[in-house]
N, C-alpha and C. Protein backbone atom coordinates (compact mmCIF):
# COMPACT_ATOMS: atom_id res chain seq x y z
N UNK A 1 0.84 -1.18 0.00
CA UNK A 1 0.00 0.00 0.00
C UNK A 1 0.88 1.25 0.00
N UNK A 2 0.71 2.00 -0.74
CA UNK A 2 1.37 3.33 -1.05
C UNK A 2 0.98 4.45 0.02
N UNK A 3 1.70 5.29 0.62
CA UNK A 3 1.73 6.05 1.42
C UNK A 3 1.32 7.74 0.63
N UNK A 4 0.27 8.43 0.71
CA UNK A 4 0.27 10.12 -0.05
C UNK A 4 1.09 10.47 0.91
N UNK A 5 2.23 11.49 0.32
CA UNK A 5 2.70 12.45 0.87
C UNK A 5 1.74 13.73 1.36
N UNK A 6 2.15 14.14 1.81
CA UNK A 6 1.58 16.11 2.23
C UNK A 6 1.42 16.65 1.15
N UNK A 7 2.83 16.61 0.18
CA UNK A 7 2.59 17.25 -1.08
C UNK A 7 1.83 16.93 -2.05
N UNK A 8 1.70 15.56 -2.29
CA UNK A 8 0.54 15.09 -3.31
C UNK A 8 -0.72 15.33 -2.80
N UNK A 9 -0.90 15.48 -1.31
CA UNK A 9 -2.50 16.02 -0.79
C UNK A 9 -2.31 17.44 -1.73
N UNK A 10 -1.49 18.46 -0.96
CA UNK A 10 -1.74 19.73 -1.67
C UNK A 10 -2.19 19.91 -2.87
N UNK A 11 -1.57 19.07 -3.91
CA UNK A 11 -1.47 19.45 -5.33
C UNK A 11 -2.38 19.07 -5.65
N UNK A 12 -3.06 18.32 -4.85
CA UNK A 12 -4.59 17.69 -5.51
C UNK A 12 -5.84 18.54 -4.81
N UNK A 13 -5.62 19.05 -4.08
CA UNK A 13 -6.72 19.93 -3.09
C UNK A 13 -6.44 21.33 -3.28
N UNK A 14 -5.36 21.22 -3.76
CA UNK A 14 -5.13 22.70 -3.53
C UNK A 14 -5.01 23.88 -4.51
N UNK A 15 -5.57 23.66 -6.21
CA UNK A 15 -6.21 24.13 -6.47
C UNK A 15 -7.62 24.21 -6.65
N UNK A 16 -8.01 23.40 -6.27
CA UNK A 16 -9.95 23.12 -5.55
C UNK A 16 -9.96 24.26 -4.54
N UNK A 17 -9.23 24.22 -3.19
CA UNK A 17 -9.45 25.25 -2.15
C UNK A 17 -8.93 26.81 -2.86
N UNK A 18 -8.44 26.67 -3.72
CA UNK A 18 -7.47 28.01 -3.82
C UNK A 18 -9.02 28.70 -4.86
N UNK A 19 -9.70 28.27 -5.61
CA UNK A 19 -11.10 28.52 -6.44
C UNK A 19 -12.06 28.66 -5.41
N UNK A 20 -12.43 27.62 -4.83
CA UNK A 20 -13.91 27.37 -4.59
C UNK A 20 -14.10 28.04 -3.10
N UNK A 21 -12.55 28.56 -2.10
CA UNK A 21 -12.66 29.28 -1.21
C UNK A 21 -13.24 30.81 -1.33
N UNK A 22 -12.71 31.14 -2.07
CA UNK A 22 -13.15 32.55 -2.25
C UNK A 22 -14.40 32.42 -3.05
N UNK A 23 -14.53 31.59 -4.10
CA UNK A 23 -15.98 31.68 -4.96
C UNK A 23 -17.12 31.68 -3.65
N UNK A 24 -17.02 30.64 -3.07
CA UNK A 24 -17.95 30.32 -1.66
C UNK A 24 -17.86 31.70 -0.90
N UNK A 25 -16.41 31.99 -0.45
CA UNK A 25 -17.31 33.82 -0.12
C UNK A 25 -17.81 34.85 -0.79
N UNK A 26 -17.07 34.74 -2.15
CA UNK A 26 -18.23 35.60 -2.64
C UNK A 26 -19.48 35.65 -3.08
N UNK A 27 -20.05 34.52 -2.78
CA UNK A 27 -21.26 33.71 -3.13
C UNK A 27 -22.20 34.31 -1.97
N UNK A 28 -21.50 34.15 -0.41
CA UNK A 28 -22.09 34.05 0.54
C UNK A 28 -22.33 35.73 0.43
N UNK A 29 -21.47 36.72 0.08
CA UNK A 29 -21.91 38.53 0.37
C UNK A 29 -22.65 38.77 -0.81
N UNK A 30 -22.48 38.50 -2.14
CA UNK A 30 -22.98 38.39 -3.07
C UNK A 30 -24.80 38.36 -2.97
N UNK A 31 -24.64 37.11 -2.16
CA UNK A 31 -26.25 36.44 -1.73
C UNK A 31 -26.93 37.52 -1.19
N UNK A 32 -25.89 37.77 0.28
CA UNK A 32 -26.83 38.74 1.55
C UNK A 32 -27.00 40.28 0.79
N UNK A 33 -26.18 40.68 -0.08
CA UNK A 33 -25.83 41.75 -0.95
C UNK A 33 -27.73 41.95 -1.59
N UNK A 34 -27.46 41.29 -2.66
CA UNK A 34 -28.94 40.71 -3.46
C UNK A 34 -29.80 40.73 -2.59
N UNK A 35 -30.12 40.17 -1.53
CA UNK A 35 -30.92 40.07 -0.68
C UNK A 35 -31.73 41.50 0.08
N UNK A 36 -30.61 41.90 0.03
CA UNK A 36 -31.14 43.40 1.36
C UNK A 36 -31.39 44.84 -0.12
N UNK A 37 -31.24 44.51 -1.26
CA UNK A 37 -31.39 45.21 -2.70
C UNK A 37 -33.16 45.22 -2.45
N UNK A 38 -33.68 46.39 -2.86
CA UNK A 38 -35.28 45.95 -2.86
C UNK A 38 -35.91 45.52 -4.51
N UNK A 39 -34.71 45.82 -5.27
CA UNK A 39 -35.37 45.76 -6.73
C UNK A 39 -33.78 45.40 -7.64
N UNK A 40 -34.10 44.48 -8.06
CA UNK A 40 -32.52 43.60 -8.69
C UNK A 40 -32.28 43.87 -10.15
N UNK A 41 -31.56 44.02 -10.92
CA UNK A 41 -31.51 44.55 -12.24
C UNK A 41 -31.66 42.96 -13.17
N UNK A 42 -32.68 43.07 -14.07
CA UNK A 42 -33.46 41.97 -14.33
C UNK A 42 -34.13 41.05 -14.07
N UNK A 43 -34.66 41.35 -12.39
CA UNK A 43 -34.91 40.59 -11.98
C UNK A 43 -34.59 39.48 -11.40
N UNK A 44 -33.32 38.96 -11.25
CA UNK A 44 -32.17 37.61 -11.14
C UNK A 44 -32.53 37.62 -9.25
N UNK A 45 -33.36 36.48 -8.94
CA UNK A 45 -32.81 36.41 -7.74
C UNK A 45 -31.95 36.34 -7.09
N UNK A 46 -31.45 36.29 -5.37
CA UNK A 46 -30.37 36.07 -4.43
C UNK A 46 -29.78 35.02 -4.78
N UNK A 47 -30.54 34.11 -4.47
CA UNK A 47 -30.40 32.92 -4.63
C UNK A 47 -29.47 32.23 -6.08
N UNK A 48 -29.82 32.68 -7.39
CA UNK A 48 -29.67 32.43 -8.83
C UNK A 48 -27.66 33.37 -8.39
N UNK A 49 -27.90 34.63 -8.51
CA UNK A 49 -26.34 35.35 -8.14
C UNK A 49 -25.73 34.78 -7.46
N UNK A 50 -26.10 34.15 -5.97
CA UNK A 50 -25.22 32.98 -5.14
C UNK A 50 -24.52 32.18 -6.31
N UNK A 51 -25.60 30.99 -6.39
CA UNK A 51 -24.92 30.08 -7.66
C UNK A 51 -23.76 30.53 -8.97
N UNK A 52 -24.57 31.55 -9.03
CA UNK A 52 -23.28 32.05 -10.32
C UNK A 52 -22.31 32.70 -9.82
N UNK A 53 -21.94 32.86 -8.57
CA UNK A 53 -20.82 33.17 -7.86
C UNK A 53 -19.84 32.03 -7.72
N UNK A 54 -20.58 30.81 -7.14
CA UNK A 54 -20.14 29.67 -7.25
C UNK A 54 -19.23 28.87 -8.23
N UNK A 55 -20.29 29.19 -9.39
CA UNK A 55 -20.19 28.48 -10.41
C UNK A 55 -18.73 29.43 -11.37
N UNK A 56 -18.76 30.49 -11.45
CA UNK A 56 -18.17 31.43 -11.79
C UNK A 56 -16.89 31.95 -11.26
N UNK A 57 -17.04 31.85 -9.92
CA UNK A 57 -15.86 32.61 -9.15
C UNK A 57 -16.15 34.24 -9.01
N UNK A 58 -14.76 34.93 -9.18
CA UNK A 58 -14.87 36.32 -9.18
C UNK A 58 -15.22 36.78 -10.71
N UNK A 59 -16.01 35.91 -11.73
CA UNK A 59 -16.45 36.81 -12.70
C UNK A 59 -17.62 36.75 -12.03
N UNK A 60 -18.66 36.11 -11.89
CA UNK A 60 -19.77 36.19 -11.10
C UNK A 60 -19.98 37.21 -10.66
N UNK A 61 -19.45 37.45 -9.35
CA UNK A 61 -19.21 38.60 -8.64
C UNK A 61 -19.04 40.08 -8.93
N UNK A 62 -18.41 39.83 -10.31
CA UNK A 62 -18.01 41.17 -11.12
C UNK A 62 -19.25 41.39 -12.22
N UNK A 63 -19.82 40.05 -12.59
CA UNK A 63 -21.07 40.98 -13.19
C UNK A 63 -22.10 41.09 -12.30
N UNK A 64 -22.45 40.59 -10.87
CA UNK A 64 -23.51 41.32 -10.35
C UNK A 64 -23.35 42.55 -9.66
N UNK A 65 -22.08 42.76 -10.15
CA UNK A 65 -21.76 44.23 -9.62
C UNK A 65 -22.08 45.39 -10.73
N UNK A 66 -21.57 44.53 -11.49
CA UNK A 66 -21.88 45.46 -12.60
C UNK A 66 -23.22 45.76 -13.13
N UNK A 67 -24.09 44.83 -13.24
CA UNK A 67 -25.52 44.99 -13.51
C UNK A 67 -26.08 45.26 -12.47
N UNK A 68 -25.91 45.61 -10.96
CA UNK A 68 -26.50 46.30 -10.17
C UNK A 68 -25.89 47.40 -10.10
N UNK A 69 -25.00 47.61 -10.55
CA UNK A 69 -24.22 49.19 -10.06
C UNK A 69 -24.04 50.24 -11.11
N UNK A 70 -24.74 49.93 -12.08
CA UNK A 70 -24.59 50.95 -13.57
C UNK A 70 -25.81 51.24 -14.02
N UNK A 71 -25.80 51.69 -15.44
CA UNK A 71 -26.80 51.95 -15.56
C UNK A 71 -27.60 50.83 -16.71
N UNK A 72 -27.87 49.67 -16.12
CA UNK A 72 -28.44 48.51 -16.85
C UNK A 72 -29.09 48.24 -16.17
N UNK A 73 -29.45 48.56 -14.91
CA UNK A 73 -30.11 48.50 -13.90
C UNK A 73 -31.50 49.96 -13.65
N UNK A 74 -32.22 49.73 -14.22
CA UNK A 74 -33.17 50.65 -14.63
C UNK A 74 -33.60 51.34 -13.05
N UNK A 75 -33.69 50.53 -12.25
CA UNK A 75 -34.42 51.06 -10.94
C UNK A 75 -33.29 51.76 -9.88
N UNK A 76 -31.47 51.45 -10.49
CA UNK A 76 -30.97 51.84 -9.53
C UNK A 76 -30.85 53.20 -9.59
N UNK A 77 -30.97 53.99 -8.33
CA UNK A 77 -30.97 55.77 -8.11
C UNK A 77 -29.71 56.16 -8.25
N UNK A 78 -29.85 57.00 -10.17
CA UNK A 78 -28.36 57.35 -9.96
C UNK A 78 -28.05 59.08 -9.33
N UNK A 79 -28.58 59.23 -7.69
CA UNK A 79 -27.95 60.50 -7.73
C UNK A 79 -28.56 61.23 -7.54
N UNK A 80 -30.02 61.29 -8.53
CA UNK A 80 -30.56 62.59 -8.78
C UNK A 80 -31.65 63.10 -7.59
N UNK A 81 -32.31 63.99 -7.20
CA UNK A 81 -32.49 64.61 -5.85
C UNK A 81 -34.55 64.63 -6.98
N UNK A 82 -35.15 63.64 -6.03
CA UNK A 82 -36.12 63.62 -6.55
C UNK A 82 -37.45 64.54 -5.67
N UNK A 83 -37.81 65.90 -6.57
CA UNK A 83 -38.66 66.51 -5.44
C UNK A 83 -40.17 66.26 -5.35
């Protein structure tokens, strides 16, 4: 029976943890982010942006930033002083 080294653990886990650590947090602020939003740009639930954080990593993350934070996002207030 063959013995894994430490290093063959790493190299096999350790670009899995080095992705899916940070995807998983940005999944998790991403989520609560979406969540506490009262009106989402297309409609895309919390839940749906979680996953594609996941699934995605930090592009995920970078387009629900982007389609909530520009102007593709029809409902977001850019600014203007409404009397």
């Amino acid at each position: 029976m063959q013995e894994t080294s430490l290093l063959s653990i790493m190299m096999s886990w350790g670009p899995f943890i080095l992705y899916y650590l940070p995807a998983l947090i940005l999944a998790y602020y991403v989520h609560q982010d979406a969540k506490n939003k009262n009106e989402l740009a297309l409609n895309v639930p919390p839940l749906a942006w979680g996953l594609i954080c996941i699934v995605s990593g930090v592009l995920g993350a970078l387009a629900y930033w982007v389609m909530n934070n520009s102007n593709l996002n029809p409902n977001r207030d850019h600014g203007s002083l409404k009397i």
